[in-house]
Protein backbone atom coordinates (compact mmCIF):
# COMPACT_ATOMS: atom_id res chain seq x y z
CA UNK A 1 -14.11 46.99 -11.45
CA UNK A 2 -13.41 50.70 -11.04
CA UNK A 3 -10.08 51.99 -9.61
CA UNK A 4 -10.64 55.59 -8.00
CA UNK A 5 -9.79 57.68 -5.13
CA UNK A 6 -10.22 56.65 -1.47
CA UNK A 7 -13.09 58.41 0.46
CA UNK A 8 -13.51 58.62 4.52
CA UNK A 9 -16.17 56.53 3.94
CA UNK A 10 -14.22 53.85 2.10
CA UNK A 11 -12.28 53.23 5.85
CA UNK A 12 -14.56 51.16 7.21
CA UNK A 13 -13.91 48.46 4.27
CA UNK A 14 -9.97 49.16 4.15
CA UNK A 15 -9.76 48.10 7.50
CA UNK A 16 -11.51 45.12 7.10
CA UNK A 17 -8.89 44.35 4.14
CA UNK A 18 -6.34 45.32 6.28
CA UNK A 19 -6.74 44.06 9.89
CA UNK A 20 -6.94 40.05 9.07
CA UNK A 21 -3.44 40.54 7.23
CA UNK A 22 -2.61 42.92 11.28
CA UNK A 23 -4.22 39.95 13.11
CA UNK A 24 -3.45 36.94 11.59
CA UNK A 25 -0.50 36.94 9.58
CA UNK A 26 3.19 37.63 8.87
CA UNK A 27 2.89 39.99 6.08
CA UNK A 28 3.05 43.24 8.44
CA UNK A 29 5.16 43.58 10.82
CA UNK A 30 2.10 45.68 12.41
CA UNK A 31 0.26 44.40 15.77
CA UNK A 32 -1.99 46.99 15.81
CA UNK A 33 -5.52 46.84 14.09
CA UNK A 34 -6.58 50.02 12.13
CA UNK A 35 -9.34 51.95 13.01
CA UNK A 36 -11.82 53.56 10.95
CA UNK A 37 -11.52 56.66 11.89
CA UNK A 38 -7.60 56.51 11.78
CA UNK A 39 -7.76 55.51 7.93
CA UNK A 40 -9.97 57.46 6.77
CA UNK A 41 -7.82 60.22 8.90
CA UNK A 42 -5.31 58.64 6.93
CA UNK A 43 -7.05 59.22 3.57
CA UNK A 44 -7.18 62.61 3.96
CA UNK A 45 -4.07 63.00 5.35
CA UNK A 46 -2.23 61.50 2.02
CA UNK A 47 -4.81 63.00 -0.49
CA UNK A 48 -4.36 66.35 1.10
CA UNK A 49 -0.38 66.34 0.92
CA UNK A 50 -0.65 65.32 -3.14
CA UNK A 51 0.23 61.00 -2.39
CA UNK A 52 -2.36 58.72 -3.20
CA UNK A 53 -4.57 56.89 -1.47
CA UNK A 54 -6.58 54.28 -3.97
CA UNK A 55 -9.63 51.88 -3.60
CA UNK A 56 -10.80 48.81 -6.04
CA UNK A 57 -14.75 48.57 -6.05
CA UNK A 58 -16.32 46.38 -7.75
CA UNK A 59 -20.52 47.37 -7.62
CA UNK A 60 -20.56 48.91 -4.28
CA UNK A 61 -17.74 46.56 -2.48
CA UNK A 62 -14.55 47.57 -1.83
CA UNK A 63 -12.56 44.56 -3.15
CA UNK A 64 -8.89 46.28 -2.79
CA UNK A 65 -6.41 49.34 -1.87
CA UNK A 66 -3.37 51.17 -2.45
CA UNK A 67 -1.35 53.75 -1.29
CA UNK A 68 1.82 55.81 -1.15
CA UNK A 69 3.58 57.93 1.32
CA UNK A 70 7.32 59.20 1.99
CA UNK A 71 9.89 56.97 2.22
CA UNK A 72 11.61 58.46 3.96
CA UNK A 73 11.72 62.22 5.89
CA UNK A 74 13.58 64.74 4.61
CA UNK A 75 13.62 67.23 0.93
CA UNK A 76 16.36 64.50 -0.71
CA UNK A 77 13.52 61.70 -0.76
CA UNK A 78 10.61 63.80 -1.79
CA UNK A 79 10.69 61.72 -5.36
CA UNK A 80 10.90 58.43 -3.47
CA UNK A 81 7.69 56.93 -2.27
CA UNK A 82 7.15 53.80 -0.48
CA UNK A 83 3.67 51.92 -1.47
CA UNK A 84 1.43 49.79 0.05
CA UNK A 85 -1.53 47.45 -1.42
CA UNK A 86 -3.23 44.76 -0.69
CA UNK A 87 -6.35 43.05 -1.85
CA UNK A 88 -9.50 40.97 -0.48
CA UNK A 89 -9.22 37.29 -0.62
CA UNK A 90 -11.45 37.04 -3.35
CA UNK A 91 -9.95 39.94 -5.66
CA UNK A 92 -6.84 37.79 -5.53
CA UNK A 93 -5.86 36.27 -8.83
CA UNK A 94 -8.36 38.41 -11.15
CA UNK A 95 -6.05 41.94 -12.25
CA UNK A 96 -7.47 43.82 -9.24
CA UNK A 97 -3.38 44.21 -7.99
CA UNK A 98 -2.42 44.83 -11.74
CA UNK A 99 -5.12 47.49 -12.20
CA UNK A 100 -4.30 49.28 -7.86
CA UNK A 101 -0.96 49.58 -9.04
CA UNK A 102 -1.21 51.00 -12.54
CA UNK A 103 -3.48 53.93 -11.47
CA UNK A 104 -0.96 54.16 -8.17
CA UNK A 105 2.19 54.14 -10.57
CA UNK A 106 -0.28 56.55 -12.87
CA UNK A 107 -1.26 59.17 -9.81
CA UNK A 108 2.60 59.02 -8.98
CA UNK A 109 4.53 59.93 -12.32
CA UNK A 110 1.76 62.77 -12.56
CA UNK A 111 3.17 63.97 -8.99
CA UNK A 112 6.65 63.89 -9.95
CA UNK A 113 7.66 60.94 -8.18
CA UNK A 114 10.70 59.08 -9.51
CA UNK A 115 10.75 55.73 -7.40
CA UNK A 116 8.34 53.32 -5.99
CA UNK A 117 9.11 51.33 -3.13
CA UNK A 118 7.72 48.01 -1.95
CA UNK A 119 8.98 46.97 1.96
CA UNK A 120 7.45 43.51 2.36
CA UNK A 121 7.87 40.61 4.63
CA UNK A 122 9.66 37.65 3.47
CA UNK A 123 6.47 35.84 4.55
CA UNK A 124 5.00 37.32 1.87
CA UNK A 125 6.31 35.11 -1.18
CA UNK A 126 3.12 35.89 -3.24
CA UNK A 127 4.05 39.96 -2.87
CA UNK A 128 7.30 39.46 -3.94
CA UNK A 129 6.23 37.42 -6.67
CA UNK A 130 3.10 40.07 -7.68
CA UNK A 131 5.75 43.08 -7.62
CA UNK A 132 8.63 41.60 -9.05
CA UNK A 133 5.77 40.39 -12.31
CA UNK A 134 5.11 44.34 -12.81
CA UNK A 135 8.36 45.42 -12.96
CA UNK A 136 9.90 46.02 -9.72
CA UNK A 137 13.19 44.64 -9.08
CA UNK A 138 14.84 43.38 -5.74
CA UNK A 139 17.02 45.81 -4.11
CA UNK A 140 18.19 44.32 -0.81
CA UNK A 141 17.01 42.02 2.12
CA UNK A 142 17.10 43.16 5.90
CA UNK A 143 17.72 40.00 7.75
CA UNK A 144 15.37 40.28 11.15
CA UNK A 145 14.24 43.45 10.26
CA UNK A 146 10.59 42.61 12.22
CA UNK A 147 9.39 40.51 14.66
CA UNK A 148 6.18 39.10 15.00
CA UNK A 149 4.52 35.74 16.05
CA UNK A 150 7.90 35.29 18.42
CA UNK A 151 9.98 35.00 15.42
CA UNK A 152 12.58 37.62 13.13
CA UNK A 153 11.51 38.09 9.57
CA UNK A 154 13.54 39.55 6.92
CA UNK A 155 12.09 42.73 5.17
CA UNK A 156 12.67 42.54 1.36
CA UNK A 157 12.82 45.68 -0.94
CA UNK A 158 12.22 46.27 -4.46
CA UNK A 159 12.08 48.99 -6.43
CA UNK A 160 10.84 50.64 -9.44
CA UNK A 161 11.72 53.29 -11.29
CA UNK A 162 8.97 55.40 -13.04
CA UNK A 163 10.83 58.02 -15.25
CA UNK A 164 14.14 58.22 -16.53
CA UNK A 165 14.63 61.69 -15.33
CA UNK A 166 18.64 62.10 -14.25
């Protein structure tokens, strides 16, 4: 498995990572499929403003991705990026999430960024459970925070910090 950077060409696979999870589950709040030509508008996007934007390949597939992009808006939060990754079915279970989010936390500390946040669904036990087993830490729980399916879901954060910078 090789971790590298994203490519236009890459979008085409992200989405088909990404719009089962849109379609069919809890774990975004999102309704909206992704295109191809918005992610890979998307990958430039990030790349070009320094955040990362990261694929898992293993032989020619794309088996995973990650990302980062502001938190939130505004000069006080440029050292605070929220993250995003998620994984093929198959690349569950065999370090492809361990090895995204090293070379994510990696590409981040070498930017200067200070905090990594994860926003995920409560639905989402095994995300929790993934980020909380490589060191990020539960920060707070927005009851109803989304709705999907006809139901509220709670948003959980965690956090973690990459440098000890004051």
């Amino acid at each position: 498995m090789i971790i590298r950077a994203a490519d236009a060409k890459d979008a085409a696979a992200i989405a088909d990572i990404w719009n089962p999870q849109i379609r069919d589950t809890a774990h975004t709040f999102t309704t909206v499929e992704k295109t191809p030509a918005a992610l890979a508008q998307d990958i430039r996007a990030r790349q070009a403003s320094g955040d990362a934007f990261l694929v898992a390949v293993e032989g020619a597939e794309v088996i995973g991705f990650a990302t980062y992009f502001p938190f939130r808006k505004g000069p006080g939060y440029a050292h605070c990026k929220e993250h995003s990754i998620w994984l093929a079915p198959h690349a569950s279970g065999h370090g492809t999430g361990r090895a995204l989010m090293a070379g994510l936390e990696s590409h981040a500390i070498d930017a200067g960024v200070h905090s990594l946040i994860a926003a995920i669904s409560a639905d989402n036990a095994g995300a929790v459970a993934f980020h909380e087993k490589v060191g990020y830490r539960p920060v707070a729980v927005i009851p109803q925070a989304g709705r999907k399916f006809g139901r509220w879901i709670d948003l959980v954060l965690l956090q973690k910090l990459l440098t000890n910078a004051a």
